[in-house]
N, C-alpha and C. Protein backbone atom coordinates (compact mmCIF):
# COMPACT_ATOMS: atom_id res chain seq x y z
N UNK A 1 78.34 -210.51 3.08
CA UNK A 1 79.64 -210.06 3.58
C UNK A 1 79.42 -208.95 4.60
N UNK A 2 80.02 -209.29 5.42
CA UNK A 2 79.54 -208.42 7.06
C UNK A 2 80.98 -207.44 7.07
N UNK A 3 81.07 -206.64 7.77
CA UNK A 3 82.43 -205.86 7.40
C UNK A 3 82.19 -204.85 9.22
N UNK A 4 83.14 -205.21 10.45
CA UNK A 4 83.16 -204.09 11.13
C UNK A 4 83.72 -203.06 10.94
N UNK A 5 84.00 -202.13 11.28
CA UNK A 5 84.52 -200.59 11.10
C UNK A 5 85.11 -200.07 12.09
N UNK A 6 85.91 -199.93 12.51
CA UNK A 6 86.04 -199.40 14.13
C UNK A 6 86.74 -198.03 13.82
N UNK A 7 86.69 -197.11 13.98
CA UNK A 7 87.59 -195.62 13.93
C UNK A 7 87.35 -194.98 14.96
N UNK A 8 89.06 -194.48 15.77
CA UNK A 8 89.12 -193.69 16.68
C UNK A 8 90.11 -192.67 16.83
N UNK A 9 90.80 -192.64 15.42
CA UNK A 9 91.70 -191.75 15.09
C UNK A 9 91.44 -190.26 15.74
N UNK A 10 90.22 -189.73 15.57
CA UNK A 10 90.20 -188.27 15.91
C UNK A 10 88.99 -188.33 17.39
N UNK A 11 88.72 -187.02 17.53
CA UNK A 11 87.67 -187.27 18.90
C UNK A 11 86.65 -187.97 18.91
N UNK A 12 86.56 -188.07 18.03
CA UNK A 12 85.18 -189.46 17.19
C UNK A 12 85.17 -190.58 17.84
N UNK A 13 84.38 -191.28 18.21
CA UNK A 13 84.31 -192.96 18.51
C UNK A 13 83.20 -193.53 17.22
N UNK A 14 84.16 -193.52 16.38
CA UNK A 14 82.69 -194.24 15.40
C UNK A 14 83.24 -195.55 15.25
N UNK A 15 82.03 -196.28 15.47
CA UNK A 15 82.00 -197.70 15.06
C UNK A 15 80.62 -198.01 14.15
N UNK A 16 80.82 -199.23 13.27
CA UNK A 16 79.78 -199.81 12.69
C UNK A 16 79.48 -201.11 12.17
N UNK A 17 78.49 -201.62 11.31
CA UNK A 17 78.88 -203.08 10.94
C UNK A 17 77.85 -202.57 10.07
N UNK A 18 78.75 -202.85 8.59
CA UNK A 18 78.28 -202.71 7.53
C UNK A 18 77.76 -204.11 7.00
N UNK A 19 77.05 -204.37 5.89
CA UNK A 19 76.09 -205.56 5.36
C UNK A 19 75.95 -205.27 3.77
N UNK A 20 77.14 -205.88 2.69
CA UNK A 20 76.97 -205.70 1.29
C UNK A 20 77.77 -203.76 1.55
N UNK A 21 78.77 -203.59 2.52
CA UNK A 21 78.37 -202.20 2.03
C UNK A 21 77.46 -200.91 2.77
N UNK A 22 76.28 -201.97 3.16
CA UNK A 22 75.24 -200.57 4.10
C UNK A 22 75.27 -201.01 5.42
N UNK A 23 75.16 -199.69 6.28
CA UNK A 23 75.04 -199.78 7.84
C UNK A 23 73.87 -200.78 8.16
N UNK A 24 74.17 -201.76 8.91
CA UNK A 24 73.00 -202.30 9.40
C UNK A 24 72.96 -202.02 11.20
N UNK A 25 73.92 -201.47 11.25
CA UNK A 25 73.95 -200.67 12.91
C UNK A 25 75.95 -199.98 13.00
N UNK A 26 75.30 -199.07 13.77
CA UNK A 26 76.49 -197.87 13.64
C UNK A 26 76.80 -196.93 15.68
N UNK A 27 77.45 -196.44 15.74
CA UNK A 27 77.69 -195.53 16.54
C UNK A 27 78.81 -194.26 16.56
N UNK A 28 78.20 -193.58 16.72
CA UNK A 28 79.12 -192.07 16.37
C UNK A 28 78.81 -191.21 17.50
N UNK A 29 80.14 -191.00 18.15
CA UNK A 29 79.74 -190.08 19.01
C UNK A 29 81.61 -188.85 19.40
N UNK A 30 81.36 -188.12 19.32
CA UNK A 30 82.41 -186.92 19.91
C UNK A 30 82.82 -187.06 21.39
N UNK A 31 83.80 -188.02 21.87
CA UNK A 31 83.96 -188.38 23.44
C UNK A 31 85.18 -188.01 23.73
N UNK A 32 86.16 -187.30 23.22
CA UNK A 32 87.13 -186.77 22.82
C UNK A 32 88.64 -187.76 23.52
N UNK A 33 88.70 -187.71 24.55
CA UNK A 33 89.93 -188.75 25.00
C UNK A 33 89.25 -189.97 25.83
N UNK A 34 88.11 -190.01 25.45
CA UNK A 34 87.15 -191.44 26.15
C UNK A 34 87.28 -192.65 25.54
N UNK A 35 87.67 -192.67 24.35
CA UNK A 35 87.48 -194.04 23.27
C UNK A 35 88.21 -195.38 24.00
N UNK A 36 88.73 -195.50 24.67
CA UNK A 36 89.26 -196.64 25.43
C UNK A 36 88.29 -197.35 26.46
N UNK A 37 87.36 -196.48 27.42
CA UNK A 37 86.16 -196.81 28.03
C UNK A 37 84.98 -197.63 27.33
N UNK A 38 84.97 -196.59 25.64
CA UNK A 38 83.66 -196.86 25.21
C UNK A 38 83.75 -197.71 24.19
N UNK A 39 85.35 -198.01 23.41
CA UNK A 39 84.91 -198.20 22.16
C UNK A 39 84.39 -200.03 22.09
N UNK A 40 84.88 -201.06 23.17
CA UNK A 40 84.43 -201.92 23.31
C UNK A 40 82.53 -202.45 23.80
N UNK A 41 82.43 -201.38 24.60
CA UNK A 41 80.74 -201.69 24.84
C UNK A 41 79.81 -200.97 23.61
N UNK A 42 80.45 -200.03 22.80
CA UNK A 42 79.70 -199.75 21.33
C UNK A 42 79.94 -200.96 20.09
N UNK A 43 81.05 -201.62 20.78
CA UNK A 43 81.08 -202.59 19.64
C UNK A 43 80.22 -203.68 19.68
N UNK A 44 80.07 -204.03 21.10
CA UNK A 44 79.02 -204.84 21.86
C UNK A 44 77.42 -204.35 21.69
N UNK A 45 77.01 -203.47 21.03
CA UNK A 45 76.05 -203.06 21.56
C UNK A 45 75.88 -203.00 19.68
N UNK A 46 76.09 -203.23 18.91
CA UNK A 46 75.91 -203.62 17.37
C UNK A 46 75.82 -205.02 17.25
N UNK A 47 74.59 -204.79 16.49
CA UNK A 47 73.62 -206.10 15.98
C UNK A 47 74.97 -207.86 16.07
N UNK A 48 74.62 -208.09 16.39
CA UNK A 48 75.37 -209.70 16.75
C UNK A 48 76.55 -209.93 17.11
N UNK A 49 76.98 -208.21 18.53
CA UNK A 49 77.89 -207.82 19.17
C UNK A 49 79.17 -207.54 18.08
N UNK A 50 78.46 -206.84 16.90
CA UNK A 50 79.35 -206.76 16.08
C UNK A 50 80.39 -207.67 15.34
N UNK A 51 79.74 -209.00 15.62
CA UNK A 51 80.27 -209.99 14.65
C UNK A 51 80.32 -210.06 13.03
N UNK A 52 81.24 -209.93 12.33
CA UNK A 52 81.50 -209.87 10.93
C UNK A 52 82.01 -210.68 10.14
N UNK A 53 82.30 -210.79 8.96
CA UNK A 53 83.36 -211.48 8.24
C UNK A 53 84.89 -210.86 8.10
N UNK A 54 84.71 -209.41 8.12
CA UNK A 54 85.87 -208.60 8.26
C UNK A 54 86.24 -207.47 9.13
N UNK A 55 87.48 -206.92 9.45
CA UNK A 55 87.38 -205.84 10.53
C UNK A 55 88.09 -204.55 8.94
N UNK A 56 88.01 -203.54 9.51
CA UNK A 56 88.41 -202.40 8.74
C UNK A 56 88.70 -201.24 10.15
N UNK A 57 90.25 -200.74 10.48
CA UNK A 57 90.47 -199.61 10.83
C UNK A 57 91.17 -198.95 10.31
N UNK A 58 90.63 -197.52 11.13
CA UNK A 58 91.07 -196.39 10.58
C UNK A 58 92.74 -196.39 11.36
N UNK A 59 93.90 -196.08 10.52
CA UNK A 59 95.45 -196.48 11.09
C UNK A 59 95.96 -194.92 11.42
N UNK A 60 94.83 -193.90 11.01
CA UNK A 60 95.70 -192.26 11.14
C UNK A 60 95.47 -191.46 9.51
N UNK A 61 96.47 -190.61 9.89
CA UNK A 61 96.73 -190.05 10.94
C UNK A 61 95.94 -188.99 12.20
N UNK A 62 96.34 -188.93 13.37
CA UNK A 62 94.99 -188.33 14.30
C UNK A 62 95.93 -188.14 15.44
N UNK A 63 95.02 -188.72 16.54
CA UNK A 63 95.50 -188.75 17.92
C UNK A 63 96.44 -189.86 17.91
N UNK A 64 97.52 -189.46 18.78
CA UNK A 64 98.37 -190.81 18.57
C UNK A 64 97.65 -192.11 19.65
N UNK A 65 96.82 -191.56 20.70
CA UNK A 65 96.43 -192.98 21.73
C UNK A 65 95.20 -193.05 20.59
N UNK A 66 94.17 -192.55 19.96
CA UNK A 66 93.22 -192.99 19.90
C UNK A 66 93.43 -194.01 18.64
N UNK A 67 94.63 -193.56 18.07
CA UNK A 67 94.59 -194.43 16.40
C UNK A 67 95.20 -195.97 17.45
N UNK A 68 96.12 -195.69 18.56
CA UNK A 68 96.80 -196.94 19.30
C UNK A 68 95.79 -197.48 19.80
N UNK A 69 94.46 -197.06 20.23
CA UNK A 69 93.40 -197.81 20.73
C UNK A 69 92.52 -198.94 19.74
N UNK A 70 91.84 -197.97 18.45
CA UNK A 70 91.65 -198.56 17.78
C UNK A 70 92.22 -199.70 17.00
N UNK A 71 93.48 -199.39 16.96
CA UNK A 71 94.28 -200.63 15.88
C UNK A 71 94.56 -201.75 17.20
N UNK A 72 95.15 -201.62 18.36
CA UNK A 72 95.01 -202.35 19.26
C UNK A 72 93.57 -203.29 19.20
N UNK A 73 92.38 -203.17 19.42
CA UNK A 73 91.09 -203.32 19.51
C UNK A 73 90.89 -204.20 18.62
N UNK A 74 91.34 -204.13 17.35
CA UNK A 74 90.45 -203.88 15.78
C UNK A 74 91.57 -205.87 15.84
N UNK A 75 93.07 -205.56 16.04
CA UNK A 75 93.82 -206.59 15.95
C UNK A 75 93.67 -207.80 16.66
N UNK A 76 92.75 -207.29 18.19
CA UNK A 76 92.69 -208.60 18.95
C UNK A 76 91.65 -209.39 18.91
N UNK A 77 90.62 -208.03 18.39
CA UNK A 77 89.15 -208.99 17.75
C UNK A 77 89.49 -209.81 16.61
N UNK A 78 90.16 -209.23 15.61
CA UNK A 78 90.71 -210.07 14.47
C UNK A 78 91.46 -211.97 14.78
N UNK A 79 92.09 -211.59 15.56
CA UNK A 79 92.98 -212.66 16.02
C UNK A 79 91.36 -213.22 16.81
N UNK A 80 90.69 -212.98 17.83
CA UNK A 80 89.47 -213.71 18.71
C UNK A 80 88.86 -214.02 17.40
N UNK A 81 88.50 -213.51 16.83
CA UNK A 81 87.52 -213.81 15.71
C UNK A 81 87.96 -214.70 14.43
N UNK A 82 89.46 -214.97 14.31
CA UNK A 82 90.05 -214.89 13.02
C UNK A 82 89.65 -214.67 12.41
N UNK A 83 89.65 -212.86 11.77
CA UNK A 83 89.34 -212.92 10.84
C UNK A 83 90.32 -211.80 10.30
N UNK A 84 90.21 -211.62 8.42
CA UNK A 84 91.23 -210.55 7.97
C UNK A 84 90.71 -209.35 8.42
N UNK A 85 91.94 -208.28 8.49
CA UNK A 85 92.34 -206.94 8.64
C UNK A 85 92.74 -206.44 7.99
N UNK A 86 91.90 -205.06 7.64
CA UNK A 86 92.88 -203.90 7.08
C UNK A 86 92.79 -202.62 7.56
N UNK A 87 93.57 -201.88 7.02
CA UNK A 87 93.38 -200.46 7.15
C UNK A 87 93.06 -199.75 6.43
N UNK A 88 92.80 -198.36 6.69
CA UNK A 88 92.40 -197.29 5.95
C UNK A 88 92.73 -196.00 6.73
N UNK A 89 92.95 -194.72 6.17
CA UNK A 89 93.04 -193.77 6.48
C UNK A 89 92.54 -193.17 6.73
N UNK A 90 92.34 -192.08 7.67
CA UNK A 90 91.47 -190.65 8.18
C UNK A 90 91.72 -189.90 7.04
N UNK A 91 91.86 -189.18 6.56
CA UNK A 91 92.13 -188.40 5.37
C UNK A 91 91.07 -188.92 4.39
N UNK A 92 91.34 -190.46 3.92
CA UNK A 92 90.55 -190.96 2.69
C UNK A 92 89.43 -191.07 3.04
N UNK A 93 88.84 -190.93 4.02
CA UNK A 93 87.32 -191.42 4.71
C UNK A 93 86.86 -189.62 4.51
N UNK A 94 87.62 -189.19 5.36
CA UNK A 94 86.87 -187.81 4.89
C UNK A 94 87.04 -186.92 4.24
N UNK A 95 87.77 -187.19 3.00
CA UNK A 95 87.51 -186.44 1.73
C UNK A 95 86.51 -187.52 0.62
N UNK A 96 86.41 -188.88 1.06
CA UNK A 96 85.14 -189.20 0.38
C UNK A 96 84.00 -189.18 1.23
N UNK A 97 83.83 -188.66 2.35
CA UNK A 97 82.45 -188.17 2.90
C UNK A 97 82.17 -186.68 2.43
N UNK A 98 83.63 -186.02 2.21
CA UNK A 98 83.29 -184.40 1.37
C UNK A 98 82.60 -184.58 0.08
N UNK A 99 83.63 -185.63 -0.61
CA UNK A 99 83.31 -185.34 -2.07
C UNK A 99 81.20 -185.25 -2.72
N UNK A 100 81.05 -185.49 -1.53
CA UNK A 100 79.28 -185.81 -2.03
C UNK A 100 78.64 -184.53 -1.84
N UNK A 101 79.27 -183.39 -1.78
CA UNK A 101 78.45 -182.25 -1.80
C UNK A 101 79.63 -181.25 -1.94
N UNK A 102 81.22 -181.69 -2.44
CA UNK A 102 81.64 -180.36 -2.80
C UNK A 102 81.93 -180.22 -3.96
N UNK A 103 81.24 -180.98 -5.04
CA UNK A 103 81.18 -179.72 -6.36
C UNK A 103 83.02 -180.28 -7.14
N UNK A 104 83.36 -178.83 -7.37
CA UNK A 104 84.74 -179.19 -8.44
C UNK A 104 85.38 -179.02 -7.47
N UNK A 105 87.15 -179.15 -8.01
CA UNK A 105 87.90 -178.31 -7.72
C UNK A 105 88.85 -179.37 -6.52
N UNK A 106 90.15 -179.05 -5.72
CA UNK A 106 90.56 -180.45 -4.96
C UNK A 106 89.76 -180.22 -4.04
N UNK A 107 89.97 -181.21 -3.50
CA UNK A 107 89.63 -181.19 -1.82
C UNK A 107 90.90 -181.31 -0.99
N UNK A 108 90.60 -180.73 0.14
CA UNK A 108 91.64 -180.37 1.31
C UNK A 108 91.30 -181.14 2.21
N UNK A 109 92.10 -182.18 2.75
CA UNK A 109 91.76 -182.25 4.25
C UNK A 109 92.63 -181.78 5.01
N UNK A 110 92.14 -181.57 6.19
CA UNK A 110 93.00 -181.11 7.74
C UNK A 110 92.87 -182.00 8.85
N UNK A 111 93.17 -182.36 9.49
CA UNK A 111 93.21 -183.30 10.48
C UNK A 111 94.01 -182.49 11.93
N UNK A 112 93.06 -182.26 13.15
CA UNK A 112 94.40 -182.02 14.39
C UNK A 112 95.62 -182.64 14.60
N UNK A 113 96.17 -182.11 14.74
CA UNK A 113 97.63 -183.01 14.97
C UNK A 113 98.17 -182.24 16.81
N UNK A 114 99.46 -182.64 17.46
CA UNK A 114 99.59 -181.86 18.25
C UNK A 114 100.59 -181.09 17.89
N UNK A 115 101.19 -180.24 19.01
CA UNK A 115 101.83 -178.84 19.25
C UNK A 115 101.93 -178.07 18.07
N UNK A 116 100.85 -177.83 17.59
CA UNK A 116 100.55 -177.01 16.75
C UNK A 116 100.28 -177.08 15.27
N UNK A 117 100.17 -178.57 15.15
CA UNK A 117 100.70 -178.63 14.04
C UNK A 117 99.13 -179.33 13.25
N UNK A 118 98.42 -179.60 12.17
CA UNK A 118 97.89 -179.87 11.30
C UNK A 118 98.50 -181.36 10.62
N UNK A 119 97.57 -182.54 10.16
CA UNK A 119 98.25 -183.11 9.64
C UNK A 119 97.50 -182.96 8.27
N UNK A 120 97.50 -183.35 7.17
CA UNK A 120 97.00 -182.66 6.01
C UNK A 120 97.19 -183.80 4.28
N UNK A 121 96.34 -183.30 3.55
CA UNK A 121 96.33 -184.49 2.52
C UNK A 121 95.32 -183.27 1.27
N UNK A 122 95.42 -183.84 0.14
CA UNK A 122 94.67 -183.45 -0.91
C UNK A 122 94.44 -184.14 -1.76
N UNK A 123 93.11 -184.41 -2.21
CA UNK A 123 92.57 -185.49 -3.10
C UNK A 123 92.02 -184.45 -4.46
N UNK A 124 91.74 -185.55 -5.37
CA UNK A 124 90.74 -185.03 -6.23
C UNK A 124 89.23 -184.66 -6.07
N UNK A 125 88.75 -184.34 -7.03
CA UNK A 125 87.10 -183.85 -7.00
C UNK A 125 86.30 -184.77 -6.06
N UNK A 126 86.85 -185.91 -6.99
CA UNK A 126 85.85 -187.44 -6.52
C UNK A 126 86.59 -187.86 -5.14
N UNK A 127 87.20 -187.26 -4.33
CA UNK A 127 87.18 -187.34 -2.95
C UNK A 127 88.11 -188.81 -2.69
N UNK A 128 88.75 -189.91 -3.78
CA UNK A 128 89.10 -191.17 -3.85
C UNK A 128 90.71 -190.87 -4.52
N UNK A 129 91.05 -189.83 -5.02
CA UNK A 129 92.38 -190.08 -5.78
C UNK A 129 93.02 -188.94 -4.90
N UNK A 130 94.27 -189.21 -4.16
CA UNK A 130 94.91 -188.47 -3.55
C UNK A 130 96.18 -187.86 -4.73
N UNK A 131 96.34 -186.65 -4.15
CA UNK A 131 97.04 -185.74 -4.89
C UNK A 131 98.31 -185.56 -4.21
N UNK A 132 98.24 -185.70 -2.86
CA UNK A 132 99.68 -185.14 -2.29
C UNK A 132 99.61 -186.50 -1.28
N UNK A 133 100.58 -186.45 -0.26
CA UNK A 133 101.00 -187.69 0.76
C UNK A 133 100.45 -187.00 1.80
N UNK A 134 100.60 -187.89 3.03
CA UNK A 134 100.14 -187.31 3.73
C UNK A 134 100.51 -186.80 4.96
N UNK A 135 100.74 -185.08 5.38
CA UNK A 135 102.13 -184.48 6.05
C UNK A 135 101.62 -183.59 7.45
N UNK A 136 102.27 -183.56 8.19
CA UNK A 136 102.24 -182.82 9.36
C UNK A 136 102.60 -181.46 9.23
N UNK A 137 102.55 -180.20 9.47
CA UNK A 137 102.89 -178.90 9.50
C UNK A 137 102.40 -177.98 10.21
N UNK A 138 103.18 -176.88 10.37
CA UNK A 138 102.48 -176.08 11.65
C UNK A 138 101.44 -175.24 11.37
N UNK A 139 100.59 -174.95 11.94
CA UNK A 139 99.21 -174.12 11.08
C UNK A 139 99.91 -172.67 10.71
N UNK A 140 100.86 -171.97 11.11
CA UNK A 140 101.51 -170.95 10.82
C UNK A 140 101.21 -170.88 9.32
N UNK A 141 102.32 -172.12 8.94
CA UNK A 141 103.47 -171.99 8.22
C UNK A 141 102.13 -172.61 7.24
N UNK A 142 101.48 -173.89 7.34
CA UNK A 142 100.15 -174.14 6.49
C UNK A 142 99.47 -172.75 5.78
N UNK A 143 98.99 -172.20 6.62
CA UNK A 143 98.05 -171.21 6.39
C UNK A 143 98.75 -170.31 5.16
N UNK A 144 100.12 -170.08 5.09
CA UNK A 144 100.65 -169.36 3.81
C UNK A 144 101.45 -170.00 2.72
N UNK A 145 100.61 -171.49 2.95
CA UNK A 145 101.01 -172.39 2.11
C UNK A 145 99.68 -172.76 0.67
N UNK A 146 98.41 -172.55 1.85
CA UNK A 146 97.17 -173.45 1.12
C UNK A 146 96.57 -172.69 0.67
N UNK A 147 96.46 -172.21 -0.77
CA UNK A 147 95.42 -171.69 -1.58
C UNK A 147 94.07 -172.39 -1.81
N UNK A 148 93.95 -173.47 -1.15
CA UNK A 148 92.65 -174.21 -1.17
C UNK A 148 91.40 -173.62 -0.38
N UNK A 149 89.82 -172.85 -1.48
CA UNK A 149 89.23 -172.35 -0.02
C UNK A 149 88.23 -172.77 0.34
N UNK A 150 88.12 -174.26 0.69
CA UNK A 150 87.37 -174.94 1.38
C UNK A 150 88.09 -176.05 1.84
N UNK A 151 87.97 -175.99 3.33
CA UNK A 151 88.92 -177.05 4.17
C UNK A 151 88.13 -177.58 4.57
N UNK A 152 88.47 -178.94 4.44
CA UNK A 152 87.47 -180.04 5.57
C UNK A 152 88.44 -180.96 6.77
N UNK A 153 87.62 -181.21 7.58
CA UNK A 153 88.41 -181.86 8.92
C UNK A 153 88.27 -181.03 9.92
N UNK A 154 88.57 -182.08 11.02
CA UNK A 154 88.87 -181.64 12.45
C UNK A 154 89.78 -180.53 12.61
N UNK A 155 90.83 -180.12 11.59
CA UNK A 155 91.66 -178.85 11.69
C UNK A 155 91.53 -177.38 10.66
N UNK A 156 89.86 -177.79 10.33
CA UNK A 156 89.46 -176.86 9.27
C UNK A 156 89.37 -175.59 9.84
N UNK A 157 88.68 -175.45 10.86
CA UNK A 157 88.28 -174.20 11.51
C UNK A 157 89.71 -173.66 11.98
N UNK A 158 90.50 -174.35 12.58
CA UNK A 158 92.19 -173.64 12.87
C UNK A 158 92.80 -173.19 12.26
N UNK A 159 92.81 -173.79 10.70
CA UNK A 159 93.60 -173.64 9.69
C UNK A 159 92.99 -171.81 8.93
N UNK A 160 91.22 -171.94 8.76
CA UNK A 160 90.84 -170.91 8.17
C UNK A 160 91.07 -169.94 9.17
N UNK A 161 91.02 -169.95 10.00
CA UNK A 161 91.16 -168.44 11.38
C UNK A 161 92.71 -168.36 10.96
N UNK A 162 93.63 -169.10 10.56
CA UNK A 162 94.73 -168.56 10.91
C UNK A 162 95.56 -167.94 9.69
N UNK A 163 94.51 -168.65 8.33
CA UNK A 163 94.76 -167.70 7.32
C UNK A 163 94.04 -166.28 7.04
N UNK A 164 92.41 -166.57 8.11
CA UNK A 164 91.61 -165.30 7.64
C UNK A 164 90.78 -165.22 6.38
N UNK A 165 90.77 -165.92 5.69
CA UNK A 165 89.88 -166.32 4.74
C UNK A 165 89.45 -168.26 4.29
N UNK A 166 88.73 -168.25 4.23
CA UNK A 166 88.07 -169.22 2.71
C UNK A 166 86.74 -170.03 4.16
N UNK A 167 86.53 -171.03 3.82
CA UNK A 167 85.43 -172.01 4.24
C UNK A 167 86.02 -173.14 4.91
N UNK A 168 85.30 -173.26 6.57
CA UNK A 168 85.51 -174.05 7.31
C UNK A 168 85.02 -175.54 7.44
N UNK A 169 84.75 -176.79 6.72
CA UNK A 169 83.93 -177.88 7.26
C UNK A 169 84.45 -178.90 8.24
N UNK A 170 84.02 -178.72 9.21
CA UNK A 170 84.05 -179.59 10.67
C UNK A 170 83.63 -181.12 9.91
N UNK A 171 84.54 -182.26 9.16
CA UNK A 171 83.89 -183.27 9.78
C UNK A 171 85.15 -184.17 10.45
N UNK A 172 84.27 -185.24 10.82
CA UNK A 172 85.03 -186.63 11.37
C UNK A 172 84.89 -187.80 10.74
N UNK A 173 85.48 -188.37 10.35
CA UNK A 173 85.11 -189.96 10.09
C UNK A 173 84.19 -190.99 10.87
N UNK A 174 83.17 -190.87 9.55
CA UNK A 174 82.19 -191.98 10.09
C UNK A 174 82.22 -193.36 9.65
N UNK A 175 82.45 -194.31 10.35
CA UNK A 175 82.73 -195.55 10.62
C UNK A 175 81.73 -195.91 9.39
N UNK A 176 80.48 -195.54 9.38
CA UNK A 176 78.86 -196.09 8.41
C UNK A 176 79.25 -195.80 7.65
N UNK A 177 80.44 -194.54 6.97
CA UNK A 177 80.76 -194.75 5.37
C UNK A 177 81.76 -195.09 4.71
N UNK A 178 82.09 -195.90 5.36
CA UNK A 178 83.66 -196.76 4.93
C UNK A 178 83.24 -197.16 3.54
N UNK A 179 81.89 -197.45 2.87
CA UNK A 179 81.61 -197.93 2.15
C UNK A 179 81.63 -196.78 0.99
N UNK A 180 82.13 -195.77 1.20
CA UNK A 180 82.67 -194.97 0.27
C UNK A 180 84.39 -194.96 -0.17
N UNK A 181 84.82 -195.55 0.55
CA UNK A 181 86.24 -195.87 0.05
C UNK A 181 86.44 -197.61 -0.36
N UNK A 182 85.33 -197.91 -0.18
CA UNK A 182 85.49 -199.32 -1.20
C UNK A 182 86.12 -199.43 -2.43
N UNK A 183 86.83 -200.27 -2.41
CA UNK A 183 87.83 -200.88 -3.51
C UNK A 183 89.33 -200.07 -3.30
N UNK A 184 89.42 -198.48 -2.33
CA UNK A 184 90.55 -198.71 -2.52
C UNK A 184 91.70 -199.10 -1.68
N UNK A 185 92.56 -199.27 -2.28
CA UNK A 185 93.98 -200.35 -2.16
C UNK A 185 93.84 -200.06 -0.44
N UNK A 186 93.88 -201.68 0.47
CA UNK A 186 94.06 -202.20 1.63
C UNK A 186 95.17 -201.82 1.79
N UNK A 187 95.27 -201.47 4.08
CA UNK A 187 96.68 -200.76 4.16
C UNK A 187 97.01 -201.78 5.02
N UNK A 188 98.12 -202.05 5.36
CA UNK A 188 98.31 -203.15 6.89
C UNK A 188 97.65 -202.22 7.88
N UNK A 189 97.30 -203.13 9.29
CA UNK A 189 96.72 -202.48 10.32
C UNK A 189 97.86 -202.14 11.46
N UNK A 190 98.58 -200.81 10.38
CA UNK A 190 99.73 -200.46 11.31
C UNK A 190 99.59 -198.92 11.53
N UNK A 191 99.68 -198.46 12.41
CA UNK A 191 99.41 -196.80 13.12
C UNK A 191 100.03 -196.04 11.61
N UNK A 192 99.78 -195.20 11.32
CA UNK A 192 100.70 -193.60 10.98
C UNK A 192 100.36 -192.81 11.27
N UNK A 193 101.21 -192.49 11.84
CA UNK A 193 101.44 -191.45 12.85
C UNK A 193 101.26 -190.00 12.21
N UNK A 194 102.32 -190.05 11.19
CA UNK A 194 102.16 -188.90 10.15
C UNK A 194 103.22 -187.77 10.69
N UNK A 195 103.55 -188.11 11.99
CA UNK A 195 105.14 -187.24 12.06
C UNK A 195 105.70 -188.22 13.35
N UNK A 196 107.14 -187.41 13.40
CA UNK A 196 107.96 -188.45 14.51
C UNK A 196 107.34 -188.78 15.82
N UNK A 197 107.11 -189.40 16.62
CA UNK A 197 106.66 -189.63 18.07
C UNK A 197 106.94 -188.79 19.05
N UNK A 198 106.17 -187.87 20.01
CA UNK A 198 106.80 -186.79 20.91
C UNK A 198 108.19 -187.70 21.24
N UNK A 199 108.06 -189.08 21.93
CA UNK A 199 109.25 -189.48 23.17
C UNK A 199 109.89 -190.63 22.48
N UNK A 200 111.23 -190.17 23.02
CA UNK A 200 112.18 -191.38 22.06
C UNK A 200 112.65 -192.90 23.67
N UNK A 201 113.11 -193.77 22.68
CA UNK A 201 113.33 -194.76 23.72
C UNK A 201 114.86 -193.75 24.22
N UNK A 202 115.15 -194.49 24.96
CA UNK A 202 116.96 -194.47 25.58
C UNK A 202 118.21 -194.95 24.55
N UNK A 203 117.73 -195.58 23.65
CA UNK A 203 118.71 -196.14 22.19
C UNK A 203 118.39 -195.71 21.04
N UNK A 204 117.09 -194.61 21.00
CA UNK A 204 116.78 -193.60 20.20
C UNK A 204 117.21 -192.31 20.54
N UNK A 205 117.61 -192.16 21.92
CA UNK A 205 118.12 -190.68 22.26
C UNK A 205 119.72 -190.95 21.45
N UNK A 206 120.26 -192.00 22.45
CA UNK A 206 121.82 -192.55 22.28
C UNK A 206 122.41 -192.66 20.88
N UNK A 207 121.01 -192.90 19.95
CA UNK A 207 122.14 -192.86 18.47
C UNK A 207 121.83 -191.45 17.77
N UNK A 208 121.65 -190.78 18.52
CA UNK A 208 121.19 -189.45 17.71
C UNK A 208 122.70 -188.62 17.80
């Protein structure tokens, strides 16, 4: 069972093609608003142009173009390829890439969000059972919210400067360990966003 990976939710371009589970070729790289250039010739450039039995993306929450790139991408290979799709979350990927070296206690994730805001989640020890949903807020108003003092994510370091205390971990979701959220519950391969959209249509302004 071959399984691609594609995630572009955050500045990350990780892609991979897992085998039973393990990377048998991967790419990870920090390209920050590039993933539209690259994420097709990294997919190309994995062992049998990244041909699988299954696709797996990451749906959010993150950047709103990069999660629209990936799920775009992830859907048309699916349909070229026929094959099934699912999703998975930024949050669940990297609080089970935390859980392997943080010990007790919850885990926090943080995620960038824009104009100021954090998008945010809390799991258990084992990095797989979520504790809260998963919400947008302003790092202000976060910071005298979260007694948690070890943050992980792309909005860890924002979040601890702006409370002034606890522990910062910088990660991103890596595509090669999807195989740590195995078995849990498949999402449709539909964006979340995780708060409202900056821009409304003209019949979204009109019924307001």
């Amino acid at each position: 069972m071959r399984l691609l990976v594609i995630d572009t939710a955050t500045q990350a371009l990780s892609v991979a093609l897992l085998e039973e589970g393990v990377p048998i070729g991967r790419f990870h790289e920090i390209v920050g608003r590039g993933h539209a250039e690259a994420l097709l010739p990294a997919i190309a450039a994995l062992p049998d142009g990244g041909r699988a039995d299954a696709i797996a993306v990451d749906v959010g929450p993150g950047s709103f173009t990069g999660v629209r790139i990936g799920v775009a991408a992830a859907r048309a290979l699916a349909l070229a390829w026929k094959l099934p799709l699912h999703g998975y979350t930024a949050p669940s990927l990297i609080a089970a890439m935390a859980a392997r070296d943080h010990g007790e206690g919850p885990i926090a994730v943080t995620i960038t969000g824009g104009h100021g805001e954090l998008f945010w989640q809390c799991f258990a020890a084992d990095g797989r059972s979520a504790t809260s949903a998963i919400a947008s807020t302003p790092i202000a108003t976060l910071a005298t919210q979260f007694d948690v003092t070890t943050i992980y994510g792309t909005g860890a370091e924002a979040l601890v400067t702006a409370r002034g205390h606890g522990t910062a971990i910088n990660l991103y979701p890596d595509a090669a360990d999807h195989g740590l959220i195995a078995g849990l519950p498949s999402l449709p391969p539909t964006p979340i966003y995780g708060r409202g959209a900056d821009a409304q249509t003209m019949a979204e302004r009109a019924a307001l």
